[in-house]
PDB file of N, CA and C in Angstrom:
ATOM      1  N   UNK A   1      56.119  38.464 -64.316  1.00  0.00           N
ATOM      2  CA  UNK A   1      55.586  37.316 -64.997  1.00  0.00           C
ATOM      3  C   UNK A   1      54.722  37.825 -66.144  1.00  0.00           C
ATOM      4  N   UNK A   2      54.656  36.727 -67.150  1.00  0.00           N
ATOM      5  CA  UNK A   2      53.946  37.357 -68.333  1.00  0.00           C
ATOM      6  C   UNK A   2      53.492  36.303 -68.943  1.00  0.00           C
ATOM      7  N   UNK A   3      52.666  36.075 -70.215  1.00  0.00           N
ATOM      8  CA  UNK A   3      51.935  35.159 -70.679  1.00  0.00           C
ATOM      9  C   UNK A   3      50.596  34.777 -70.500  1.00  0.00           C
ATOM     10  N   UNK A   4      49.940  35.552 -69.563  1.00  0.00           N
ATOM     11  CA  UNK A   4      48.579  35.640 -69.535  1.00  0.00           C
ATOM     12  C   UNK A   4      47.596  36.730 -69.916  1.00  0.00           C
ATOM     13  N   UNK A   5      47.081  36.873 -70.451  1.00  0.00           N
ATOM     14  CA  UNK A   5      46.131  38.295 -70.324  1.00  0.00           C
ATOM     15  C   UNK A   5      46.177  38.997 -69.198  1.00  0.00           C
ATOM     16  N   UNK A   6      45.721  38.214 -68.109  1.00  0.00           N
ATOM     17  CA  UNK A   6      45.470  38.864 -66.839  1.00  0.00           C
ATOM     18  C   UNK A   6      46.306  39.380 -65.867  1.00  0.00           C
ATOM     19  N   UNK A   7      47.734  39.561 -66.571  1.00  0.00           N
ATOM     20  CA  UNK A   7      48.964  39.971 -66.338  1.00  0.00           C
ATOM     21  C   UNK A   7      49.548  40.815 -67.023  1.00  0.00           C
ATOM     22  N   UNK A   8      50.273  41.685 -66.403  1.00  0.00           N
ATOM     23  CA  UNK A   8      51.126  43.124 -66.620  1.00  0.00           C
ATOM     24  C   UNK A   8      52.360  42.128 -67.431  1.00  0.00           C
ATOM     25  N   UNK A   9      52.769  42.869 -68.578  1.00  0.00           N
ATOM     26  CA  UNK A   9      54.405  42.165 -68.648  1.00  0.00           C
ATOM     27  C   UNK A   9      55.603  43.320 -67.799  1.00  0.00           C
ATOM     28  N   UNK A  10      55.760  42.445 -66.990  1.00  0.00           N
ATOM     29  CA  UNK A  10      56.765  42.843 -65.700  1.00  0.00           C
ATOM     30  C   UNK A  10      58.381  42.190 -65.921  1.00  0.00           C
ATOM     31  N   UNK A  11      59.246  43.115 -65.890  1.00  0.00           N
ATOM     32  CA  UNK A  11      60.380  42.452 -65.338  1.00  0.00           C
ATOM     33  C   UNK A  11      60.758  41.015 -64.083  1.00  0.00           C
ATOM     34  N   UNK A  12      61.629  40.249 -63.891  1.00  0.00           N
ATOM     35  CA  UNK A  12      61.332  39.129 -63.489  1.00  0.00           C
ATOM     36  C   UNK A  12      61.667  39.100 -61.716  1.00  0.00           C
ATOM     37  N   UNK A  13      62.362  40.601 -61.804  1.00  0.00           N
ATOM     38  CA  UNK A  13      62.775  40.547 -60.221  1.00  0.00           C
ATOM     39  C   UNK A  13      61.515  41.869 -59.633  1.00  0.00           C
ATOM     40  N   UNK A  14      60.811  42.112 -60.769  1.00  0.00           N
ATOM     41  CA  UNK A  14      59.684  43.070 -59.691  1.00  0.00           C
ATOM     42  C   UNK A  14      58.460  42.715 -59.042  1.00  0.00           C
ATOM     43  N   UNK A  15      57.895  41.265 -59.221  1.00  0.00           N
ATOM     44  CA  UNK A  15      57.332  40.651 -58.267  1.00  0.00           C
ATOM     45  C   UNK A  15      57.888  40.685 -56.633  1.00  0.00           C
ATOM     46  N   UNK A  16      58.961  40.681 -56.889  1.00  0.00           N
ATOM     47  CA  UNK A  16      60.169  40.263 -55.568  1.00  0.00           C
ATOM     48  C   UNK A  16      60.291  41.657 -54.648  1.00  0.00           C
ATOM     49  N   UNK A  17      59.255  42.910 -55.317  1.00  0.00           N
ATOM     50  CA  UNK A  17      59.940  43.847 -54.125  1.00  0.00           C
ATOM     51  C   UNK A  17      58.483  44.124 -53.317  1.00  0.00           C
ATOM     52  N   UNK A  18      57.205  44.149 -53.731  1.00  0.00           N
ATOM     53  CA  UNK A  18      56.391  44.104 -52.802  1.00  0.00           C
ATOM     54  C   UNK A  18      55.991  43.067 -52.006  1.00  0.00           C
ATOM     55  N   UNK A  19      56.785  41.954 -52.103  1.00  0.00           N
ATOM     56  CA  UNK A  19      56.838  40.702 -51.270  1.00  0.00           C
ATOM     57  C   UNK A  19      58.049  40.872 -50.480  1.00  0.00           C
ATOM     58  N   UNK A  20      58.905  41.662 -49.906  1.00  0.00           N
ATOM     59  CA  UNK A  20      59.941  42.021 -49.648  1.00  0.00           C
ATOM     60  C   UNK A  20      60.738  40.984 -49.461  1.00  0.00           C
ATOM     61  N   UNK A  21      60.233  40.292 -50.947  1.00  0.00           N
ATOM     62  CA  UNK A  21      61.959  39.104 -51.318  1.00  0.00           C
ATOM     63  C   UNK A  21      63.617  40.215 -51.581  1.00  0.00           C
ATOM     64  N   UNK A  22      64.586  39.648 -51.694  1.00  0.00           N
ATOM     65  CA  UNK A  22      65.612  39.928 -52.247  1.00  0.00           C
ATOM     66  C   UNK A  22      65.802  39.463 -53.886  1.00  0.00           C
ATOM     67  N   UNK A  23      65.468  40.490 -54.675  1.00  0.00           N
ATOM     68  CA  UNK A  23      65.595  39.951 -56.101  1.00  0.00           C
ATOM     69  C   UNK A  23      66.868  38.882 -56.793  1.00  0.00           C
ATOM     70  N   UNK A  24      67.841  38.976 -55.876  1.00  0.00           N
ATOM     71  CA  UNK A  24      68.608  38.086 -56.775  1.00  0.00           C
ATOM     72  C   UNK A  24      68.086  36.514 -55.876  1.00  0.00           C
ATOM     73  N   UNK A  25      67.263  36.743 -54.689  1.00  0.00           N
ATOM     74  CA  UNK A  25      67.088  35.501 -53.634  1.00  0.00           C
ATOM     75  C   UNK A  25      65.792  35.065 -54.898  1.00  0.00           C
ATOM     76  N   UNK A  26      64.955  36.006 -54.877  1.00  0.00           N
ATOM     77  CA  UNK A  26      63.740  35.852 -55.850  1.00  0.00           C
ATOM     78  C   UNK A  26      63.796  35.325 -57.129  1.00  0.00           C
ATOM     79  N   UNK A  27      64.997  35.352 -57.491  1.00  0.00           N
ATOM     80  CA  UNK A  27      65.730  35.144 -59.266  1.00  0.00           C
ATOM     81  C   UNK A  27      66.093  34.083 -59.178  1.00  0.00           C
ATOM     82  N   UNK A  28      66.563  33.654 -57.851  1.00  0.00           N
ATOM     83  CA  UNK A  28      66.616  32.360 -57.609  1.00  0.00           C
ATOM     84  C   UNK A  28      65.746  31.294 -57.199  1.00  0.00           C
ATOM     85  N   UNK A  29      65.003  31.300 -56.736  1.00  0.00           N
ATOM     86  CA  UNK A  29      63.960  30.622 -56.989  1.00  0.00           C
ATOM     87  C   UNK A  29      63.058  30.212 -58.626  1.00  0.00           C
ATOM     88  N   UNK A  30      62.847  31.289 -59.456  1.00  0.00           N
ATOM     89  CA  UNK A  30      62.341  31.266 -60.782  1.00  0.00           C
ATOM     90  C   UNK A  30      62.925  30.651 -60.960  1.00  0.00           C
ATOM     91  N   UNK A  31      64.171  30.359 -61.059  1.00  0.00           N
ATOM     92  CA  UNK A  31      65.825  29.610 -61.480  1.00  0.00           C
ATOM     93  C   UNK A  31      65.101  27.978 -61.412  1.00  0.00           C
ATOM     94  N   UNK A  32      64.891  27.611 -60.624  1.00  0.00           N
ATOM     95  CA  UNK A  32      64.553  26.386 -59.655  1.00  0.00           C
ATOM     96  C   UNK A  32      63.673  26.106 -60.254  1.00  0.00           C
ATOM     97  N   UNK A  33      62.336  27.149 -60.495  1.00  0.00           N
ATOM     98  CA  UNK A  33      60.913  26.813 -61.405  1.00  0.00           C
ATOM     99  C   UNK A  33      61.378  26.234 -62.486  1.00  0.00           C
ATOM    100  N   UNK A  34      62.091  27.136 -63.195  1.00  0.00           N
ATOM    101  CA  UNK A  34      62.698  26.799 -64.592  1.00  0.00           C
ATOM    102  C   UNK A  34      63.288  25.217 -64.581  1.00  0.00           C
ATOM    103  N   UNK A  35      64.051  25.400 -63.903  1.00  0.00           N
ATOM    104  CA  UNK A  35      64.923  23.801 -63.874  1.00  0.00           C
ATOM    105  C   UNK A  35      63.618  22.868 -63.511  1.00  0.00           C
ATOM    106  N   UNK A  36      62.815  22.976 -62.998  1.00  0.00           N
ATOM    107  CA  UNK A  36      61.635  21.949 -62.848  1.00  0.00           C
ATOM    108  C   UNK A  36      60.340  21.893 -63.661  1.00  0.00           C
ATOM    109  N   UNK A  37      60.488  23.092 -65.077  1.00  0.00           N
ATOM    110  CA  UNK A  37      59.910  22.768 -65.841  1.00  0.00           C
ATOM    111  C   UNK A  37      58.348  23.710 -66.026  1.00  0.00           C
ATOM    112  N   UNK A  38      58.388  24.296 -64.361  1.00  0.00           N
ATOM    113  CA  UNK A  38      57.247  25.030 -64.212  1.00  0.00           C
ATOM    114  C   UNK A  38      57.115  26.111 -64.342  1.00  0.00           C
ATOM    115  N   UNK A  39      58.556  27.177 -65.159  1.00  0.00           N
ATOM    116  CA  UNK A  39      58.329  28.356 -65.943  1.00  0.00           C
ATOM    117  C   UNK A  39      59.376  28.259 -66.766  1.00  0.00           C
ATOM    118  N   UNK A  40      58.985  29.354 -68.026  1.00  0.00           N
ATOM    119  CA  UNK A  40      59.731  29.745 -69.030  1.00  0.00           C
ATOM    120  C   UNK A  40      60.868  31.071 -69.059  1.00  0.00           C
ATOM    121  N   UNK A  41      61.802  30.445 -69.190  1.00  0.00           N
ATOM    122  CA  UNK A  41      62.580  32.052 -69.128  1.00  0.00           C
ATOM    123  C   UNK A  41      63.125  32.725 -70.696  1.00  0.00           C
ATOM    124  N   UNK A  42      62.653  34.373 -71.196  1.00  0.00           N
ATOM    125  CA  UNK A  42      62.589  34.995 -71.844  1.00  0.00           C
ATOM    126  C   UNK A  42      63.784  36.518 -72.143  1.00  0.00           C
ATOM    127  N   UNK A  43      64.826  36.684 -72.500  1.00  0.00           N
ATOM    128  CA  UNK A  43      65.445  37.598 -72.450  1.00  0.00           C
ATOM    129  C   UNK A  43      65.330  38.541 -73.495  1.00  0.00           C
ATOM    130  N   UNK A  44      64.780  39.583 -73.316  1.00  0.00           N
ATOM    131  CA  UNK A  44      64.469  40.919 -74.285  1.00  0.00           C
ATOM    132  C   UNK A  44      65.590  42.240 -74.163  1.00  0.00           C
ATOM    133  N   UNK A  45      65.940  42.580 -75.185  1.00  0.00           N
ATOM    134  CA  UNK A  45      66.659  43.676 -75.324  1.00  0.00           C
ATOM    135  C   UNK A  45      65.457  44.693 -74.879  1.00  0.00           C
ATOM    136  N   UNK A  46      66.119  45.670 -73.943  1.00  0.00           N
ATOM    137  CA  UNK A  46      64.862  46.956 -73.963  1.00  0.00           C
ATOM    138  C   UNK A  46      65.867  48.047 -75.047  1.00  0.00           C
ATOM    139  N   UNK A  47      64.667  49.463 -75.025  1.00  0.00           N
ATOM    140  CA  UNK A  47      65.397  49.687 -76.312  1.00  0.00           C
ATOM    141  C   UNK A  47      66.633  50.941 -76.344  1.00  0.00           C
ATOM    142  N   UNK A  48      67.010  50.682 -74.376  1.00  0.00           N
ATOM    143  CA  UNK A  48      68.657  51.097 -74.348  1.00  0.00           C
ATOM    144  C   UNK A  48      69.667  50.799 -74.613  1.00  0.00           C
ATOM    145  N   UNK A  49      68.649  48.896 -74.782  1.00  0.00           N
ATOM    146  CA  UNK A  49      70.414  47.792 -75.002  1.00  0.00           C
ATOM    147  C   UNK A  49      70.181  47.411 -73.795  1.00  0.00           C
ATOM    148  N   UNK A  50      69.863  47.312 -72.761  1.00  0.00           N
ATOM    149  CA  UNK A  50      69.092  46.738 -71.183  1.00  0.00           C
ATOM    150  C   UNK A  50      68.813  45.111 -72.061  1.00  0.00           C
ATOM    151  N   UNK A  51      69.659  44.075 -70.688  1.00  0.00           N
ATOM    152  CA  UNK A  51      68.714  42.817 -71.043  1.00  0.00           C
ATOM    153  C   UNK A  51      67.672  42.878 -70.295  1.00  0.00           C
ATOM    154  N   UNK A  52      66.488  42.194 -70.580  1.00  0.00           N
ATOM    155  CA  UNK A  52      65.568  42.081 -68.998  1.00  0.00           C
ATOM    156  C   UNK A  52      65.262  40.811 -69.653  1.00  0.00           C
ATOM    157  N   UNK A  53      65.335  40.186 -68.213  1.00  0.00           N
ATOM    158  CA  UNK A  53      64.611  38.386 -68.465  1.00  0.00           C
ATOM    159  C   UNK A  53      63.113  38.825 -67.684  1.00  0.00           C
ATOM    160  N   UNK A  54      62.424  37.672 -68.379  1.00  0.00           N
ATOM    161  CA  UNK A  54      60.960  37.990 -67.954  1.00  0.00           C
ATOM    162  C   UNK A  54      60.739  36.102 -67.785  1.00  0.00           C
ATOM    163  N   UNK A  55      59.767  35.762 -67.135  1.00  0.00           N
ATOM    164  CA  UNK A  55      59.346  34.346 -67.372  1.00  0.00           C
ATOM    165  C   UNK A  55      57.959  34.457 -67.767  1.00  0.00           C
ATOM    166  N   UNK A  56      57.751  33.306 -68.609  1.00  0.00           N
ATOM    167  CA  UNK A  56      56.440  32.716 -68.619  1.00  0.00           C
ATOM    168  C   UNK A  56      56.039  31.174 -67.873  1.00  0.00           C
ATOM    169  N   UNK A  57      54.627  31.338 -67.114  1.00  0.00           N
ATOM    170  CA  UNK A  57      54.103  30.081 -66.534  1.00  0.00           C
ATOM    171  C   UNK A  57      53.930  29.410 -67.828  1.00  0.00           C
ATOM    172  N   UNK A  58      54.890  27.847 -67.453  1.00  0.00           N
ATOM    173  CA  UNK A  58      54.678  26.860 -68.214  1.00  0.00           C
ATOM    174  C   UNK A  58      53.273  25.680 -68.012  1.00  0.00           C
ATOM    175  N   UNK A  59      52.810  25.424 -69.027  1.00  0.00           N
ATOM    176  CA  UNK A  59      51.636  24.405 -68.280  1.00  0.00           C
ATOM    177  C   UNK A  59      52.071  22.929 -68.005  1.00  0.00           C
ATOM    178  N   UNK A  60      51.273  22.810 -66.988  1.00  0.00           N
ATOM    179  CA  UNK A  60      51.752  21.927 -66.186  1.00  0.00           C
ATOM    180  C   UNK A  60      50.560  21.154 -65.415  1.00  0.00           C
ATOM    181  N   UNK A  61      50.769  19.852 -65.597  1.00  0.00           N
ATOM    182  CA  UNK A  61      49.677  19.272 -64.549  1.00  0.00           C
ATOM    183  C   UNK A  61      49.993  17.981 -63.759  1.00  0.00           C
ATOM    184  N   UNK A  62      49.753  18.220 -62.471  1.00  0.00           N
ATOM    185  CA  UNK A  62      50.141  17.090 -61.566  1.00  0.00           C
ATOM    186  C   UNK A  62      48.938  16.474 -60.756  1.00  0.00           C
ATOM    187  N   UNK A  63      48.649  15.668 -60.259  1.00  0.00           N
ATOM    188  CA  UNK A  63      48.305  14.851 -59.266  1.00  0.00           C
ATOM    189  C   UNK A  63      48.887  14.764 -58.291  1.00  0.00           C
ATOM    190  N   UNK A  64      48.062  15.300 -57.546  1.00  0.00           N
ATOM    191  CA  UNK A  64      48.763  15.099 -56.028  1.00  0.00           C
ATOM    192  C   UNK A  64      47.955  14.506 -55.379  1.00  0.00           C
ATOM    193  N   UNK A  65      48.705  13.346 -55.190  1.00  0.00           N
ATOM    194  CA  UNK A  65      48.094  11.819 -54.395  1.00  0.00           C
ATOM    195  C   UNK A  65      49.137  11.671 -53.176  1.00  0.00           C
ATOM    196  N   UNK A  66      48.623  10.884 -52.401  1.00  0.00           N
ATOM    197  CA  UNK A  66      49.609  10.783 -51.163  1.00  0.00           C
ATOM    198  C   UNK A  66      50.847   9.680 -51.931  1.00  0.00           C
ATOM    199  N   UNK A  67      50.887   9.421 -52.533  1.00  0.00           N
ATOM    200  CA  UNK A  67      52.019   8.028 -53.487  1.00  0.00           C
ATOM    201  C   UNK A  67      52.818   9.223 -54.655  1.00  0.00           C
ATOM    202  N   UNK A  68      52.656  10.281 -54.774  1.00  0.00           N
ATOM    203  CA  UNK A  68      52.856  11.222 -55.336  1.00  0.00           C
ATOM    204  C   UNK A  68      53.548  12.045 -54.486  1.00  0.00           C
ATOM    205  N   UNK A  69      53.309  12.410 -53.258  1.00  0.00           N
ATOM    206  CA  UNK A  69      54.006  13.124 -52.284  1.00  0.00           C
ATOM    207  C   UNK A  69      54.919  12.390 -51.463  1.00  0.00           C
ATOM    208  N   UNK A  70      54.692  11.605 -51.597  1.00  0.00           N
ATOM    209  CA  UNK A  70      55.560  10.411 -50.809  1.00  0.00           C
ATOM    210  C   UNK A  70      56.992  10.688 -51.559  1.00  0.00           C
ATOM    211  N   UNK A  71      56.678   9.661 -52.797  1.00  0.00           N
ATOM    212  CA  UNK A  71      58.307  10.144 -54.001  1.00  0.00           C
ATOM    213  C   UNK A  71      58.248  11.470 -53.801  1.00  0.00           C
ATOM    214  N   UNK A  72      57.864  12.737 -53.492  1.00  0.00           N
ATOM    215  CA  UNK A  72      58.672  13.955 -54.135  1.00  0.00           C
ATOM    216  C   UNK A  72      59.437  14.171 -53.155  1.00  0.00           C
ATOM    217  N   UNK A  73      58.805  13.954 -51.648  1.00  0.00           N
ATOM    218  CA  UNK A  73      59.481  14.098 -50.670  1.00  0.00           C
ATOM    219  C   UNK A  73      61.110  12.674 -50.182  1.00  0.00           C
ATOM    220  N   UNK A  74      61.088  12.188 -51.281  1.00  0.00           N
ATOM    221  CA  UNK A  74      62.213  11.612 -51.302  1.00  0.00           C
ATOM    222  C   UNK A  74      63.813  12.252 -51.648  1.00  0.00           C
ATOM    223  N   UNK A  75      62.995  13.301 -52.249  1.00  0.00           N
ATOM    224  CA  UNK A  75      64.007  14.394 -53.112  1.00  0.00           C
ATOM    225  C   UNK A  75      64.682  15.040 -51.902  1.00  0.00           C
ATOM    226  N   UNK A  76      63.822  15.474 -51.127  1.00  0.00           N
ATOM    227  CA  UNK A  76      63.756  17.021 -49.710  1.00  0.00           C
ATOM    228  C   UNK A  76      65.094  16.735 -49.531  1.00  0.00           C
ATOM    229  N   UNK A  77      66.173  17.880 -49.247  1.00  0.00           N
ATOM    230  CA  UNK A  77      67.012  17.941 -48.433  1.00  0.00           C
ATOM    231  C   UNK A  77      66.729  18.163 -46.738  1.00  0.00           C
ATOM    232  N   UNK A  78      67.854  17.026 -46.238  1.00  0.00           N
ATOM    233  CA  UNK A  78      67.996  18.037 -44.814  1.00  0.00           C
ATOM    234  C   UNK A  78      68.612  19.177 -44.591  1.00  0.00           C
ATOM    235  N   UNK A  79      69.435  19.092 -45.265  1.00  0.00           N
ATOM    236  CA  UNK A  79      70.655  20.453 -45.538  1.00  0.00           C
ATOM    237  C   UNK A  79      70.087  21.899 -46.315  1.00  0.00           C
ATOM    238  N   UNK A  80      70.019  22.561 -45.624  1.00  0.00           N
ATOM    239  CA  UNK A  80      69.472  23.893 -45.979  1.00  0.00           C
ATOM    240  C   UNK A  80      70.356  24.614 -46.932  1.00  0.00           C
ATOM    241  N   UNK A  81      70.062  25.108 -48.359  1.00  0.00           N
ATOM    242  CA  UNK A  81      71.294  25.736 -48.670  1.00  0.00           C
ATOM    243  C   UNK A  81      71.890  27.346 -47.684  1.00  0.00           C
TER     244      UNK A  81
END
């Protein structure tokens, strides 16, 4: 993740190995952020010719009210992917 000061600029699947996610499981999720608006995704040439995607936290602000959680949880699947 990147876009803050208080952050390393990191590749997007190396958060994912000291959390012992699976990076493409981990890539998928960001995926999901992205589609919901709550990160940015960034693709940089490194300077082998390497793509690396990186994200940035998008800003974002919600309210979370119980009438707020109510609708989101309308969304929830039962079905697990």
């Amino acid at each position: 993740m990147r876009g803050s000061p208080r952050h390393l600029k990191t590749q997007a699947s190396q958060p994912a190995r000291p959390a012992f996610f699976m990076p493409d499981r981990f890539l998928s999720y960001l995926q999901k952020l992205e589609d919901a608006g709550l990160v940015a995704s960034v693709v940089e040439l490194s300077a082998d010719g390497k793509a690396l995607n990186y994200f940035d936290v998008s800003n974002f602000d919600f309210q979370l009210t119980p009438a707020a959680i109510a609708e989101a949880a309308k969304s929830l699947s039962t079905n697990p992917e």
